[in-house]
Protein backbone atom coordinates (compact mmCIF):
# COMPACT_ATOMS: atom_id res chain seq x y z
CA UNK A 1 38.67 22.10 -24.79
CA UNK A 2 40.73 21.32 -21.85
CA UNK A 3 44.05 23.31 -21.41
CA UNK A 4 46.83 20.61 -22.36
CA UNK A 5 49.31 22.82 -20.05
CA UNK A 6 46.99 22.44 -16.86
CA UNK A 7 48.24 19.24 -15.32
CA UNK A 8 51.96 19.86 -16.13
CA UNK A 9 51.22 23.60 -14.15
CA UNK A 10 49.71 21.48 -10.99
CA UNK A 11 53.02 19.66 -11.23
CA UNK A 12 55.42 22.57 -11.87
CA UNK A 13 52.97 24.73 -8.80
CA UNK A 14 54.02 21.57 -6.59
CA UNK A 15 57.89 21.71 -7.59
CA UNK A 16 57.58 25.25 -6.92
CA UNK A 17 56.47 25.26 -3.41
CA UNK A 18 58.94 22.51 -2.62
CA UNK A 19 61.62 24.71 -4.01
CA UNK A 20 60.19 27.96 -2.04
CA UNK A 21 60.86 25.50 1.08
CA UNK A 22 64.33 24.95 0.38
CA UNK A 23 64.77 28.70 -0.07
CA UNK A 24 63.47 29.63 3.09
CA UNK A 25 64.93 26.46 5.15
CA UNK A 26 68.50 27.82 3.50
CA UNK A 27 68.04 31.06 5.58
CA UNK A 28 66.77 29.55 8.45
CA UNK A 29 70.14 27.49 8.44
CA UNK A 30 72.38 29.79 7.57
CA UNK A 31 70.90 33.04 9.05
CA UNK A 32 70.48 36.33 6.29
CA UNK A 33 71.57 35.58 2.91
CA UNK A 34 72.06 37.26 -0.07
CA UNK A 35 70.63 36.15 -3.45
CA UNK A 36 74.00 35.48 -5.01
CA UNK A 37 74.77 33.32 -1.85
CA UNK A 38 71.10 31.36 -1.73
CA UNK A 39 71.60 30.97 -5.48
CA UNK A 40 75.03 29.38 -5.05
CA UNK A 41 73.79 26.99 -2.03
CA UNK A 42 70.97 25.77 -3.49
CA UNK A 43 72.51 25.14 -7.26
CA UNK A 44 69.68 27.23 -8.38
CA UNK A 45 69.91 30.51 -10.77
CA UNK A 46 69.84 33.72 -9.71
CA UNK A 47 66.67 34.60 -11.18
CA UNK A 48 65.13 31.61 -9.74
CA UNK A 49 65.89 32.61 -6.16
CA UNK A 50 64.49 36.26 -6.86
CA UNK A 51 61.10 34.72 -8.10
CA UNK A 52 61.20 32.49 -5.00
CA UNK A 53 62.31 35.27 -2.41
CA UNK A 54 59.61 37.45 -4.34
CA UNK A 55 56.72 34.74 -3.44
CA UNK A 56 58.47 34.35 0.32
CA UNK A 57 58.24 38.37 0.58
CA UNK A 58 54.69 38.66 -0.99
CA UNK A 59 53.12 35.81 2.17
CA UNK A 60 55.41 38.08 4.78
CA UNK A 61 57.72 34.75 5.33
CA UNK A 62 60.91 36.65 4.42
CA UNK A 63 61.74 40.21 4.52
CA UNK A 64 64.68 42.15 2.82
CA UNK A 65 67.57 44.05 4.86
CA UNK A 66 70.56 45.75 3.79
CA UNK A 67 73.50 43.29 4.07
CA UNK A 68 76.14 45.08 6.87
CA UNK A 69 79.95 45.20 5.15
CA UNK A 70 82.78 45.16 7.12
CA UNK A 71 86.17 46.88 6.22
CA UNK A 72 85.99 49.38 2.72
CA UNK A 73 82.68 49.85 1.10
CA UNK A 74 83.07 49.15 -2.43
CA UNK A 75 81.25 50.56 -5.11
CA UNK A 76 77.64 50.37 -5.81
CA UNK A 77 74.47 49.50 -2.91
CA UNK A 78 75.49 46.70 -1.18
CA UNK A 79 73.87 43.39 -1.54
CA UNK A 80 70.37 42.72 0.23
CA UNK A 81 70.29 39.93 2.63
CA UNK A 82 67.36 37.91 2.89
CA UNK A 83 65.90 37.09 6.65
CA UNK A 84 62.88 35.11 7.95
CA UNK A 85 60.33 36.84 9.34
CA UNK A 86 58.51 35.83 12.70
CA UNK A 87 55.74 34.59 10.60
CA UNK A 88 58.10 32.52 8.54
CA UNK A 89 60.00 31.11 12.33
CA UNK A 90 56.76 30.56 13.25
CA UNK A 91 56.52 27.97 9.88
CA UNK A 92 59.30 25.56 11.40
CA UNK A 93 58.73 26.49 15.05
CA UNK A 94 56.38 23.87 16.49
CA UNK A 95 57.00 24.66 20.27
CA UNK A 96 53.79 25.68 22.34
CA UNK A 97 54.51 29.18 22.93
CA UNK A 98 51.66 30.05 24.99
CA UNK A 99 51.40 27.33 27.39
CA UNK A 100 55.17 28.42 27.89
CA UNK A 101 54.55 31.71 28.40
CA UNK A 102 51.83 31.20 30.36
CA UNK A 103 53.46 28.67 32.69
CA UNK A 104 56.33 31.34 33.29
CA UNK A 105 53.59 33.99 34.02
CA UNK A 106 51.94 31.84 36.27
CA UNK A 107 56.07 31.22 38.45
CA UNK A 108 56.55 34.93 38.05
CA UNK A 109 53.54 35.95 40.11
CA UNK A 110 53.31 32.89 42.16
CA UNK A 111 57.02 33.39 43.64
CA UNK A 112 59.21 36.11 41.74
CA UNK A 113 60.99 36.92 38.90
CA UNK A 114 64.22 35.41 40.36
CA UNK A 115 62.25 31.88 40.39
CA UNK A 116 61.76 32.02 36.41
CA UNK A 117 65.80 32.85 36.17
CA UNK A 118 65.90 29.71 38.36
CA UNK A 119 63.57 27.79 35.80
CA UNK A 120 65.85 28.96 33.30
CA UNK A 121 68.89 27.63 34.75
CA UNK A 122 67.81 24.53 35.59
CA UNK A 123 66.49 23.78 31.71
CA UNK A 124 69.66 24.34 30.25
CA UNK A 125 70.99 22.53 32.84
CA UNK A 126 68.59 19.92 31.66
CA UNK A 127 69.91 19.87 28.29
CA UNK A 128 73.65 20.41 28.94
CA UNK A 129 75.13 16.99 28.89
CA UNK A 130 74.77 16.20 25.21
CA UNK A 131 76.59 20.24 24.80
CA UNK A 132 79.42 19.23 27.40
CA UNK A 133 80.58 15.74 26.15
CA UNK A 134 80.91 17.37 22.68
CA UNK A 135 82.70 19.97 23.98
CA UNK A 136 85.12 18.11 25.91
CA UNK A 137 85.68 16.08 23.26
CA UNK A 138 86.86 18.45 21.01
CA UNK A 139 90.24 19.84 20.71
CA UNK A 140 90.57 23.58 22.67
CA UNK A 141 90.38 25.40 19.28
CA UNK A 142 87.18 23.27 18.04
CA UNK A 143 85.07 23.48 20.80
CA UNK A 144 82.72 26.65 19.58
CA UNK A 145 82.30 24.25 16.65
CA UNK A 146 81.92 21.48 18.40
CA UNK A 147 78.98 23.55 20.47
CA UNK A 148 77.57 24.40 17.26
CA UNK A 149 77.14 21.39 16.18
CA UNK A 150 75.66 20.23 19.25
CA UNK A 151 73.50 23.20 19.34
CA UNK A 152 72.24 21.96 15.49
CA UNK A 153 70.86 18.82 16.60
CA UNK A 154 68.45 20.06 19.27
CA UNK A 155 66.92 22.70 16.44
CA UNK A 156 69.47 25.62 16.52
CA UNK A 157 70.94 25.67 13.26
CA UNK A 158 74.14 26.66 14.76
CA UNK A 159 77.28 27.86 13.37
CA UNK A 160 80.71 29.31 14.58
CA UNK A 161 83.17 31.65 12.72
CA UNK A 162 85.76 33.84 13.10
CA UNK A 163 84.42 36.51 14.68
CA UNK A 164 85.19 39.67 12.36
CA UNK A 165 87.33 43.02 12.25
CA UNK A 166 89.88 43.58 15.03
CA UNK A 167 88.01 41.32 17.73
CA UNK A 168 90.29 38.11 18.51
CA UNK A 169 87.64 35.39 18.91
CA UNK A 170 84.78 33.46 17.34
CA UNK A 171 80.91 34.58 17.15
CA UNK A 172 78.89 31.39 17.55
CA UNK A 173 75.53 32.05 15.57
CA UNK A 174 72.32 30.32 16.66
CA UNK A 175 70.27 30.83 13.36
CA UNK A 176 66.84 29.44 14.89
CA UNK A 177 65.84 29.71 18.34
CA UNK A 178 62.85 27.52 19.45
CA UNK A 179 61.62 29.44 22.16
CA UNK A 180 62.37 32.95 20.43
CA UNK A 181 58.66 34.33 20.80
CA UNK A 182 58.77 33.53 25.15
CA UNK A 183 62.50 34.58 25.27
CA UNK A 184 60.71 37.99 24.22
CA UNK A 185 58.87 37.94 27.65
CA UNK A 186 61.16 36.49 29.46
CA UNK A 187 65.28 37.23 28.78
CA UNK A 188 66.25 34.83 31.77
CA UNK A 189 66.15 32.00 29.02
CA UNK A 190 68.76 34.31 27.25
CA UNK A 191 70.70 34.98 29.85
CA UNK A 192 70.64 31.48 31.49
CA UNK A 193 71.60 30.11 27.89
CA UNK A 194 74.87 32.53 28.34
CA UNK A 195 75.58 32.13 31.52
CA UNK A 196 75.73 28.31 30.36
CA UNK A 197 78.17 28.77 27.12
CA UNK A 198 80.34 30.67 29.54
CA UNK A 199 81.21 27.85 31.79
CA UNK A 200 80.78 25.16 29.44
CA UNK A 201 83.84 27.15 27.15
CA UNK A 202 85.79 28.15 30.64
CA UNK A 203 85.50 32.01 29.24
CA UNK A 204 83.62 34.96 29.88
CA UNK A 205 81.35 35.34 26.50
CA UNK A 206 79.28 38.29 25.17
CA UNK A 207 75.62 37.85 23.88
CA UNK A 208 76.07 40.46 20.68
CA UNK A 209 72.06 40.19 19.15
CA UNK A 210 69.48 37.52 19.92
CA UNK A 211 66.79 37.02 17.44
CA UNK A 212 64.19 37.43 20.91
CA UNK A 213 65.58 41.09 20.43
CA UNK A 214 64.55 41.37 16.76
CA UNK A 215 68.16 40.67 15.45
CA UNK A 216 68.47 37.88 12.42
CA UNK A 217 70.77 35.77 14.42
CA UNK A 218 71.74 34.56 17.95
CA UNK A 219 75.28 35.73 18.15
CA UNK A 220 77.22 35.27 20.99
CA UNK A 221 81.35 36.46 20.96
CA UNK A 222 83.61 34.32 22.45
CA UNK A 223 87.34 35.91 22.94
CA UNK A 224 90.59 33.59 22.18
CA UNK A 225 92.47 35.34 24.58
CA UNK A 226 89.87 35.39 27.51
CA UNK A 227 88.41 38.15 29.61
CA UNK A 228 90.48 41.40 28.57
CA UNK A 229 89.43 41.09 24.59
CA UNK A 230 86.18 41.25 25.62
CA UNK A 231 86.25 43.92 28.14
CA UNK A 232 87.50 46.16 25.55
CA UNK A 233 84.75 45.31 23.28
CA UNK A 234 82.06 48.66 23.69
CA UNK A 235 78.92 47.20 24.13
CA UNK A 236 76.79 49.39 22.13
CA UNK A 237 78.80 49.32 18.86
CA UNK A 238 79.25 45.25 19.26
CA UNK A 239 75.72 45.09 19.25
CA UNK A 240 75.31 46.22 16.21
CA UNK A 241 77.91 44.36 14.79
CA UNK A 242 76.41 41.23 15.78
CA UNK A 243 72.98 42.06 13.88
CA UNK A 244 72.57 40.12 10.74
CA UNK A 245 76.32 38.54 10.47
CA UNK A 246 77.35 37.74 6.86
C-alpha cells in the first residue's frame, strides 16, 4: 500500500530546502548571527532555525563560533553565532576564481608584484563611479551608509554601524566578498579596495578583518574625528575586535 504521507513529505522536503536557503542567505547578508537573531529575521521559531542551522552544519555550509561580547559578560555561555563557511560562499559566489587567479599569476611573473597592485587599482577604479555619486550625494554623516548601500548592489551585502566601545567612528561591514578566495593570493585587491574607501570618505580608514583573512566579515573602521582616533587604535587588539561583529 502506498504511504499516504509520501507526496506531502516531497512537498514539505522542498519547503524545507527553500527555507534552509533563506537561513543561510540571512547570514550571508547580515554576517554571523545568532539563533535568537536568525529566528527573529526570518519570522521563524527558534527550534526551526536550530533544525535548519543543524542541516547547514551537517553539509559544512555553516559553522558555529562563539559570539564576541563587548562591555560586562553576563551570566551564562554566550550565544553562538552562526557563519558561512567557504563551502557555503562558494554556494552564492559565481565569480571564476581560477581564471582570476591565474590571470594575476600570469602579471605577477610576467612584470612584478607592483603591476598586480596596479591591476588592483585600476579595477576599483573601474567600479568607483556608481560608489562616488552615492557618496556625494549623501549628507557628511550618511555617507558610510550611503557606501554600503552602494557596496550592496554590486554583491557585497554591505552594512555600516556604529563602530563599538570607546572608538569614535563607524565599522562598515562587507558581509560577502566576491573575489574572497583570489584576495587570499593576492591582498593588493584588499588593499586597493582601502586605499579606495579612504579617498572616496576624505579620511584615513583601518581594514580591522577581511573575510580573505578567515574573519566572518569585511570590516573596515572609519574615525568621525579623522586621523588621530585612529592612530590611537592598537592594531593588534582592533583586529580582533573586528572579527565576527555582532
Amino acid at each position: 500500500m502506498k504511504n499516504v504521507g509520501e507526496a506531502p513529505q516531497e512537498e514539505l522536503a522542498t519547503g524545507e530546502r527553500s527555507t534552509r536557503n533563506r537561513v543561510a542567505r540571512s547570514i550571508l547578508d547580515h554576517g554571523p548571527s545568532t539563533v535568537a537573531e536568525l529566528a527573529k529575521r526570518l519570522g521563524l521559531t527558534q527550534a526551526a532555525v536550530r533544525r535548519h542551522l543543524d542541516a547547514l552544519v551537517s553539509d559544512g555550509v555553516v559553522e558555529a563560533r562563539e559570539q564576541r561580547v563587548y562591555g560586562a559578560r553576563t551570566r551564562g555561555r554566550p550565544a553562538k553565532a552562526f557563519a558561512l563557511t567557504d563551502c557555503g560562499r562558494d554556494a552564492f559566489d559565481q565569480s571564476y576564481d581560477k581564471l582570476a587567479a591565474d590571470a594575476l599569476r600570469w602579471i605577477a611573473e610576467t612584470a612584478g608584484e607592483e603591476a598586480v597592485a596596479a591591476f588592483a587599482r585600476a579595477r576599483i577604479e573601474s567600479q568607483s563611479e556608481a560608489y562616488r555619486s552615492a557618496v556625494e550625494a549623501a549628507d557628511p554623516e550618511a555617507r558610510t551608509v550611503a557606501l554600503a548601500k552602494a557596496l550592496s548592489v554590486d554583491g557585497y551585502a554591505a552594512t555600516a554601524r556604529s563602530a563599538p566601545g570607546p572608538q569614535q567612528g563607524e565599522q562598515l561591514c562587507q558581509h560577502h566578498c566576491p573575489v574572497a578566495h583570489v584576495a587570499e593570493q593576492y591582498p593588493q585587491l584588499c588593499e586597493a579596495e582601502t586605499e579606495f574607501f579612504s579617498s572616496l570618505l576624505g579620511t584615513h580608514v583601518q581594514r580591522l578583518a577581511t573575510i580573505a583573512h578567515g574573519d566572518g566579515v569585511c570590516t573596515t573602521y572609519i574615525p568621525r574625528s579623522g586621523h588621530s582616533a585612529l592612530q590611537t587604535t592598537n592594531s593588534a587588539s582592533a583586529s580582533t575586535a573586528g572579527r565576527n561583529p555582532a
